[in-house]
Protein backbone atom coordinates (compact mmCIF):
# COMPACT_ATOMS: atom_id res chain seq x y z
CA UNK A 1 38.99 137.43 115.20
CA UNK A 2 38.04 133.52 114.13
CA UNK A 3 38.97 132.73 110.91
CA UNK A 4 38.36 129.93 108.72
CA UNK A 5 41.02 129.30 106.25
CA UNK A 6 39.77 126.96 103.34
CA UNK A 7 42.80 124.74 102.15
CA UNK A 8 44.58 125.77 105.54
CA UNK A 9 46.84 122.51 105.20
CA UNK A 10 47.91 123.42 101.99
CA UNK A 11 51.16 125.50 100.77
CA UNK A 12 49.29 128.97 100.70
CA UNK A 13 46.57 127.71 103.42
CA UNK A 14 49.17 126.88 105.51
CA UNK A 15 51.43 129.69 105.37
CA UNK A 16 48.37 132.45 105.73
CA UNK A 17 47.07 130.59 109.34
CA UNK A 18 50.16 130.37 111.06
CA UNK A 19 50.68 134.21 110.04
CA UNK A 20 46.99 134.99 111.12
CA UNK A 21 47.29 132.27 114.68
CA UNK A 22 50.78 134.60 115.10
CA UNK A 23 48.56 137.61 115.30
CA UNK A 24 46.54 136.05 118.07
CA UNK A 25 43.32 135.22 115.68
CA UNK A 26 41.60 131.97 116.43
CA UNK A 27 41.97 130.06 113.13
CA UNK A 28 40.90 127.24 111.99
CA UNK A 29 42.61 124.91 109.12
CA UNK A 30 39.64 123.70 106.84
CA UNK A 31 40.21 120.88 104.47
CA UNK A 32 39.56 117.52 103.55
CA UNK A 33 41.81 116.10 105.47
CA UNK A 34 40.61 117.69 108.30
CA UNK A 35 36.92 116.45 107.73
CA UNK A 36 35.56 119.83 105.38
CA UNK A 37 34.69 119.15 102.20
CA UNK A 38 33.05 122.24 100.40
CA UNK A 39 30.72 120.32 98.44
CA UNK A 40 29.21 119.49 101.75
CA UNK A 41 27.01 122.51 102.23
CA UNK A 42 25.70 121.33 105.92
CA UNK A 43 28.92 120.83 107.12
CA UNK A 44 30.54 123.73 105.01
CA UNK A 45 27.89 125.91 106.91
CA UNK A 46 28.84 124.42 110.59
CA UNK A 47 32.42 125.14 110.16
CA UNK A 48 31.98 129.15 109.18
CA UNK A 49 29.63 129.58 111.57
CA UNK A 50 31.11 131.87 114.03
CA UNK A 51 33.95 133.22 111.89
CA UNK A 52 34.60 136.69 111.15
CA UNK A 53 36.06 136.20 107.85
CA UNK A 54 36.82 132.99 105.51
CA UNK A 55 40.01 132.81 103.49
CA UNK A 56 40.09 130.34 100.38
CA UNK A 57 43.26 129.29 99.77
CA UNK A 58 41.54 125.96 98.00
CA UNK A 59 43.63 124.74 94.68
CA UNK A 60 43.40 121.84 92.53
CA UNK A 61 46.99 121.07 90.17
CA UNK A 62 44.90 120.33 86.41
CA UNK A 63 45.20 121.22 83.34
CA UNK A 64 42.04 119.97 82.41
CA UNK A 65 39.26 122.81 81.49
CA UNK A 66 36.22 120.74 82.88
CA UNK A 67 37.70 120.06 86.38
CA UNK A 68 39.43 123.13 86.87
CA UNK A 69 35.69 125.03 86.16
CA UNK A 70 33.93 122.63 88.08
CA UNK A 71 36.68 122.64 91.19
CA UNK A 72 36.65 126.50 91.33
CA UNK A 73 33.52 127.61 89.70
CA UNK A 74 31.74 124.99 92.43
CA UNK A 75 33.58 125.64 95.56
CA UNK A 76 33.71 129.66 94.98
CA UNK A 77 29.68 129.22 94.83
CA UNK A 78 29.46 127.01 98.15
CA UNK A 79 31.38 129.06 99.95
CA UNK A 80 29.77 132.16 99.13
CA UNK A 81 26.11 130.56 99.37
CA UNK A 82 28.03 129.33 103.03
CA UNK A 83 29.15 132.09 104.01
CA UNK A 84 25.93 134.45 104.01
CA UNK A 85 24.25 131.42 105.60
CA UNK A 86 26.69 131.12 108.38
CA UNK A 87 26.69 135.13 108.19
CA UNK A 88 30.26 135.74 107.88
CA UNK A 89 31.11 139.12 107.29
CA UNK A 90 34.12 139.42 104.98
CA UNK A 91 35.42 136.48 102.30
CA UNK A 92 39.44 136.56 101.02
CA UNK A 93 40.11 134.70 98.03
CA UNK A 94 43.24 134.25 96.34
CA UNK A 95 43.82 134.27 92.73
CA UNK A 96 45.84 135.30 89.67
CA UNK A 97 46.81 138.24 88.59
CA UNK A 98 45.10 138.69 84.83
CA UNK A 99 43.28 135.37 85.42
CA UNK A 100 39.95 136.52 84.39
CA UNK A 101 41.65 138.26 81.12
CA UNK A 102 40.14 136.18 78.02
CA UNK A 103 43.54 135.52 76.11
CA UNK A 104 44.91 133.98 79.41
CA UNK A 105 41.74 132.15 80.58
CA UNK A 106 41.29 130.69 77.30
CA UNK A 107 45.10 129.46 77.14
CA UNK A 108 44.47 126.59 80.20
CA UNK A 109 42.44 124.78 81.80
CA UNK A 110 43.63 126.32 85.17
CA UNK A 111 43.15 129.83 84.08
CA UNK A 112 39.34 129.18 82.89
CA UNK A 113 38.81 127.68 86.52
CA UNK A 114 40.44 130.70 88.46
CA UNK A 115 38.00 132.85 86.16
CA UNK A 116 34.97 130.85 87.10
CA UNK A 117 36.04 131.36 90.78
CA UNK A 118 36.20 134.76 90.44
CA UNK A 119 32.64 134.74 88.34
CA UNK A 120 31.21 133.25 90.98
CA UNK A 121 32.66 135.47 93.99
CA UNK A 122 31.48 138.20 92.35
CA UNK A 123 27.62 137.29 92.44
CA UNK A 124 28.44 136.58 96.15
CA UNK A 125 25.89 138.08 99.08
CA UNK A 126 28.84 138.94 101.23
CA UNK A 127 31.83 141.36 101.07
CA UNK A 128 34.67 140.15 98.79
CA UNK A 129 38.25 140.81 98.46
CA UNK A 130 40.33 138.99 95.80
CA UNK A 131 44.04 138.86 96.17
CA UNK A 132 45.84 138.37 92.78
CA UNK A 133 48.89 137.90 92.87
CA UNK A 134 51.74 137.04 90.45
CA UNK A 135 53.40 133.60 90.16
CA UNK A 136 55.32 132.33 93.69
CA UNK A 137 58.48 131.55 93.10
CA UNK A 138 57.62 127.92 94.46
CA UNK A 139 56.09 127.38 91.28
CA UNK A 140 59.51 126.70 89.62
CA UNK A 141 59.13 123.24 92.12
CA UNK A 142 55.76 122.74 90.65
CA UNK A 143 57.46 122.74 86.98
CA UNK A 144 59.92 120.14 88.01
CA UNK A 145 57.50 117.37 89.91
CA UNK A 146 54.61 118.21 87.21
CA UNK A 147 55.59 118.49 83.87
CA UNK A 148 57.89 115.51 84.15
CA UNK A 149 59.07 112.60 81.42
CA UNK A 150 61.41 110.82 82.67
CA UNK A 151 65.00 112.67 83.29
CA UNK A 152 63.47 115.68 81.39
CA UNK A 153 60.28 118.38 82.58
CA UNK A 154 59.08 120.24 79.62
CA UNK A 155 58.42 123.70 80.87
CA UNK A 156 56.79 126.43 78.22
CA UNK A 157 58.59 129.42 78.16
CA UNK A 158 56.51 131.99 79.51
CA UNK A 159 57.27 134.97 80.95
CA UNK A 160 56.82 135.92 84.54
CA UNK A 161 57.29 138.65 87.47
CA UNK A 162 57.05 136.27 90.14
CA UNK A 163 56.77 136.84 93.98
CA UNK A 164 57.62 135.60 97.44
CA UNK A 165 55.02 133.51 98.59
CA UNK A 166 55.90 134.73 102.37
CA UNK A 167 54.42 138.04 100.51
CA UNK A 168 51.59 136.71 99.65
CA UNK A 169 50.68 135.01 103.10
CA UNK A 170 51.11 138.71 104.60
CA UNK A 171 49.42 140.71 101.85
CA UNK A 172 46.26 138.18 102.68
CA UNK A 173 46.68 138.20 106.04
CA UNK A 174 46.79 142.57 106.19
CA UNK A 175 43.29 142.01 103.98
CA UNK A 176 41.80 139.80 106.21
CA UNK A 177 42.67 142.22 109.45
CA UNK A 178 41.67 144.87 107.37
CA UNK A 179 38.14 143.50 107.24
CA UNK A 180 36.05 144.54 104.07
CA UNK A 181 36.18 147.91 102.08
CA UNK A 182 32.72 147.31 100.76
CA UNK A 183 29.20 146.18 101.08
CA UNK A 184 28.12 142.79 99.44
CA UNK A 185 30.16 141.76 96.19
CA UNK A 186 26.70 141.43 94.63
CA UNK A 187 25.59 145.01 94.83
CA UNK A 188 29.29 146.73 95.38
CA UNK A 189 31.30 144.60 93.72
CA UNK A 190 34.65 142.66 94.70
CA UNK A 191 37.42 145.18 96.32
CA UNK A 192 40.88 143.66 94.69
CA UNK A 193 44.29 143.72 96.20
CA UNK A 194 47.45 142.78 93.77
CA UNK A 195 51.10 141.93 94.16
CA UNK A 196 53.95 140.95 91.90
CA UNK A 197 57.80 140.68 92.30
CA UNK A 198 60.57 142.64 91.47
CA UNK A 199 61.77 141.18 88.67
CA UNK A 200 60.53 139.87 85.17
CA UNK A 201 62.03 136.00 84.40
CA UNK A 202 61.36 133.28 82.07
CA UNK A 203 59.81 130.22 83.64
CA UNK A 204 62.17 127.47 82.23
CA UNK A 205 65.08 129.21 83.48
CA UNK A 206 63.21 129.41 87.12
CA UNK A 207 62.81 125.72 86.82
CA UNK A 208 66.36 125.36 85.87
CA UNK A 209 67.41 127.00 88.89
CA UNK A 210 65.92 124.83 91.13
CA UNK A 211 66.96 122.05 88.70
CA UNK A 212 70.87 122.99 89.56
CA UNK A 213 69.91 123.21 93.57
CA UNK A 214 68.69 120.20 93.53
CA UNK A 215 71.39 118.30 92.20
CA UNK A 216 70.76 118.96 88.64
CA UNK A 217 69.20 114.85 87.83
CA UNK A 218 66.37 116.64 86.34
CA UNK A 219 67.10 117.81 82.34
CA UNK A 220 64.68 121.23 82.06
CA UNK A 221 63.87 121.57 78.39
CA UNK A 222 61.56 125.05 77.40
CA UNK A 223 59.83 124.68 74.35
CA UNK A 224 58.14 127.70 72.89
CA UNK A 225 54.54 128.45 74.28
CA UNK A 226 52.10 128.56 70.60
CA UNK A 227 49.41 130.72 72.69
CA UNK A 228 49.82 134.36 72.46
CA UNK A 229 48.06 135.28 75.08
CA UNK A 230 49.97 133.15 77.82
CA UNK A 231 53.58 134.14 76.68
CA UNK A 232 53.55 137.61 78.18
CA UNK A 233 49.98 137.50 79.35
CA UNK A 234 50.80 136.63 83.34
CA UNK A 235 53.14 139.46 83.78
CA UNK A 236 50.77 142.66 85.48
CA UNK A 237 49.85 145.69 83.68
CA UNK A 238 50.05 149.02 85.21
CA UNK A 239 51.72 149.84 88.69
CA UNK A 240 51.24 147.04 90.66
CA UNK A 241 52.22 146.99 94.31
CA UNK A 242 55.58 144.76 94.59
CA UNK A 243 57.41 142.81 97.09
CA UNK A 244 61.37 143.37 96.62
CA UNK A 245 62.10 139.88 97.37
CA UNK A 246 63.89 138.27 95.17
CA UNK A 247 63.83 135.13 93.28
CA UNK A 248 67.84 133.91 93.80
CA UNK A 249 67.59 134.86 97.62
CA UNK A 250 64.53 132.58 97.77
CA UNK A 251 66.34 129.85 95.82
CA UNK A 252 69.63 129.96 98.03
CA UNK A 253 68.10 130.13 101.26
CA UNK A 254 65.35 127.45 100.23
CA UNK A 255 67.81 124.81 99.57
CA UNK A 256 69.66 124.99 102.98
């Protein structure tokens, strides 16, 4: 099977290709740096041609509400408009689990661009599968290098059930084998797969964690989160499928 996997030199990106190249699929890492740009739509178009199935893995780090919108809404339409051009038969995208619920996608700028994405996937001409997934536990590192002032990162206290991201790379990487479970997302609409962790944990205290593996020169301080809707609101409703992976394992065997 060729693959194109969009944001394949990313975190995500990367960790789904070398699963899928591991498998024997003939993948190829799509990103700017690797001369693809998705606002391109010639070259977007030359690149999937061929491919059995395209993954986006494509992220943007805002909290802005305009650029997060126009980042996902616009690449989640070129790629679909791309992909039934190129005639690829089966698109994987990964996103957030409760994303496109209105109290979370109102809370951020981040959240309103994952629900755009999704929007937009769903009005797609080819099979769709969205993989939400809960928070990675490498987001505690995103905490600490973003939300920085000085000696101290100010990280709301929300509450989370996060997950392996080695999960994640194989839950997307069983989709993508899997090929598609329906007809176009248009007519049948978007088949979802979800994931979570095994345990429920605050985000400041994630970010403290790492904090203390790393030498503890960064001061974590969690100040209360004023949006109801994003306190609780990322933590999955219902029986969702979970990896048992847990956070502190991650965390010990990360920092060796």
């Amino acid at each position: 099977m060729k693959v194109v996997v969009l944001g394949g030199t990313g975190g995500m990106g990367a960790r789904v290709a070398t699963r899928l190249e591991g498998d024997g699929h003939e993948v190829v890492r799509a990103a700017r740096s690797t001369g693809v740009d998705v606002t391109e739509p010639g070259r977007l178009v030359e690149v999937l041609r061929g491919a059995d199935c395209v993954v986006d893995c494509l992220n943007l780090t805002t909290t802005s509400r305009r650029r997060a919108v126009a980042f996902f809404g616009g690449a989640a339409r070129a790629v679909s408009a791309g992909a039934a051009a190129a005639g690829v038969a089966h698109v994987v995208v990964v996103s957030i689990v409760n994303a496109t619920a209105p109290e979370v996608s109102r809370s951020t700028g981040y959240y309103a661009g994952k629900a755009a994405q999704e929007a937009e996937y769903a009005a797609a001409r080819v099979p769709v599968t969205v993989v939400r997934t809960t928070a990675w536990f490498t987001l505690a590192e995103t905490f600490l290098a973003q939300l920085r002032v000085g000696r101290f990162a100010l990280v709301p206290g929300v509450r989370l059930r996060p997950v392996h991201p080695d999960a994640v790379a194989e839950l997307v990487t069983d989709v993508v084998e899997a090929g598609p479970t329906s007809g176009p997302a248009a007519t049948d609409g978007v088949a979802v797969r979800s994931l979570a962790g095994p345990e429920e944990l605050g985000s400041a205290a994630m970010a403290r964690a790492v904090a203390r593996r790393d030498g503890g020169r960064v001061r974590v301080v969690g100040p209360p989160v004023p949006v109801p809707g994003i306190r609780t609101g990322l933590l999955p409703a219902g029986d969702v499928p979970r990896d048992d992976r847990r956070f502190a394992d991650w965390l010990r065997d990360s920092g060796r």
